[in-house]
Protein backbone atom coordinates (compact mmCIF):
# COMPACT_ATOMS: atom_id res chain seq x y z
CA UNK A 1 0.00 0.00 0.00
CA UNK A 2 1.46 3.01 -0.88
CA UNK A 3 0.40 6.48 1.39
CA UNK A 4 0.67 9.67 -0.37
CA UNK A 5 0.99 12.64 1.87
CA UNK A 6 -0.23 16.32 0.13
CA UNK A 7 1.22 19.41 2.11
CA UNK A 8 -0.52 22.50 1.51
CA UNK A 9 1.00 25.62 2.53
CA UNK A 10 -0.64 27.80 5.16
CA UNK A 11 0.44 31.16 5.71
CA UNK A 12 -0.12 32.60 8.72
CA UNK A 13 -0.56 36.88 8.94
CA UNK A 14 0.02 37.79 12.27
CA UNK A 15 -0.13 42.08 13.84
CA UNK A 16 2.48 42.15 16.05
CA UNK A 17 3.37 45.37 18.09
CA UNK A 18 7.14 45.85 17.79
CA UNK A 19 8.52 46.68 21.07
CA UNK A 20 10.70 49.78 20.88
CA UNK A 21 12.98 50.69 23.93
CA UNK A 22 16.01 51.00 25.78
CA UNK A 23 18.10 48.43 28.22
CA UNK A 24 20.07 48.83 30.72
CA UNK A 25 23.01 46.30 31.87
CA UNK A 26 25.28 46.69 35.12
CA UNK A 27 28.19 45.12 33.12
CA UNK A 28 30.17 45.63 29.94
CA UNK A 29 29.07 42.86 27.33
CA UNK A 30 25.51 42.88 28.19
CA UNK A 31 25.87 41.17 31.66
CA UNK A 32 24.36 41.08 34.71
CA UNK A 33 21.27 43.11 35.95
CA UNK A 34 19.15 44.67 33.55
CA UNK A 35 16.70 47.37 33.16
CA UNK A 36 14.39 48.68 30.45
CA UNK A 37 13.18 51.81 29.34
CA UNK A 38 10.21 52.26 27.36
CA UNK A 39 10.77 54.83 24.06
CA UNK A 40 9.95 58.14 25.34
CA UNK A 41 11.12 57.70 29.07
CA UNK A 42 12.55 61.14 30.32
CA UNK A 43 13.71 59.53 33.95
CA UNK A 44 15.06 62.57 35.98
CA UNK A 45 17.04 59.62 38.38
CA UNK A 46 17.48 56.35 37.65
CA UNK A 47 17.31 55.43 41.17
CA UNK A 48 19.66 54.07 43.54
CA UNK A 49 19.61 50.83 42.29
CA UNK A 50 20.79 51.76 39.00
CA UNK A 51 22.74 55.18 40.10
CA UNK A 52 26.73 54.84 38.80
CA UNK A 53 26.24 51.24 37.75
CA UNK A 54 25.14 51.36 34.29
CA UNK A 55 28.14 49.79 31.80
CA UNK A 56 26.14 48.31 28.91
CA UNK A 57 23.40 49.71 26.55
CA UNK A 58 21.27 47.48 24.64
CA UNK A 59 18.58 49.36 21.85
CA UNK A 60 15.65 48.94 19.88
CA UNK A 61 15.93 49.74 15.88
CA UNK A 62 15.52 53.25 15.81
CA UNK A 63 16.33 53.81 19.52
CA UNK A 64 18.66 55.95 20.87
CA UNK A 65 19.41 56.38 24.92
CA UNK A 66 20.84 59.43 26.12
CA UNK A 67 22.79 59.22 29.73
CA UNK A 68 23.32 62.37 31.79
CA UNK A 69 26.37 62.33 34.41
CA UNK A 70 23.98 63.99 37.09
CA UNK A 71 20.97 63.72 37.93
CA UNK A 72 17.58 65.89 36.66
CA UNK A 73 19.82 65.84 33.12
CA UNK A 74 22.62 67.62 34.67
CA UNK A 75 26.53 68.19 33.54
CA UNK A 76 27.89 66.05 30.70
CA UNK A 77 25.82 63.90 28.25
CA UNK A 78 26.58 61.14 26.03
CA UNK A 79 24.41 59.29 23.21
CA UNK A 80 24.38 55.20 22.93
CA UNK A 81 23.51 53.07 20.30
CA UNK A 82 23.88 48.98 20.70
CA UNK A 83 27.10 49.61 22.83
CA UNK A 84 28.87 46.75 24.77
CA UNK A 85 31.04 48.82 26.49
CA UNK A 86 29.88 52.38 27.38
CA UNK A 87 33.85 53.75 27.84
CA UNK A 88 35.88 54.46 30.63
CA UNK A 89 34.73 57.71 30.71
CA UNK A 90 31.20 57.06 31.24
CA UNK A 91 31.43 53.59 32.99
CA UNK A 92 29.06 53.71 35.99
CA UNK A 93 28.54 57.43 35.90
CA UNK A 94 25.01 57.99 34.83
CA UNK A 95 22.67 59.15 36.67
CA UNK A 96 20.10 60.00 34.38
CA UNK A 97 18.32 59.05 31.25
CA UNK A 98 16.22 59.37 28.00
CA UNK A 99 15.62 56.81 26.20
CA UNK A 100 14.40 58.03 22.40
CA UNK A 101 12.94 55.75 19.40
CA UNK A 102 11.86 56.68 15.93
């Protein structure tokens, strides 16, 4: 007996909301602790939790996060990208944040 098997191709439409944001990682290379930002979070502090610990910045397409040395936005700013290493310089130093998408 011989079984013949007929595949028909189903296509599948699905409406997914893209999520659009910014992380957060207490380690260079995307390590340890984590924390996300929604696009469009002004955060005046970051809390203690996160104050000076922030070493890693993950983003969304279209995402940009913007870390203030003090905070309320205060003194120095720098702009991140997908960034594995956020520099000597800025290496837990932020104190603030905005996290911006497209």
């Amino acid at each position: 007996m011989k079984i013949k098997y007929l595949v028909f191709p189903m296509f599948f439409m699905f409406a997914a909301n893209v999520y659009a944001g910014c992380t957060v990682y207490e380690h260079a290379n995307y390590q340890g602790y984590s924390f996300i930002f929604d696009s469009g979070t002004k955060q005046p502090y970051v809390g203690d939790a996160w104050n000076d610990k922030i070493s890693s910045v993950q983003v969304s397409n279209g995402c940009a996060l913007t870390g203030y040395l003090h905070a309320n936005f205060g003194g120095d700013s720098e702009t991140f990208g997908n960034t594995n290493y956020v520099g000597d310089l800025w290496n837990d130093q932020i104190s603030s944040v905005y996290c911006s998408c497209n």
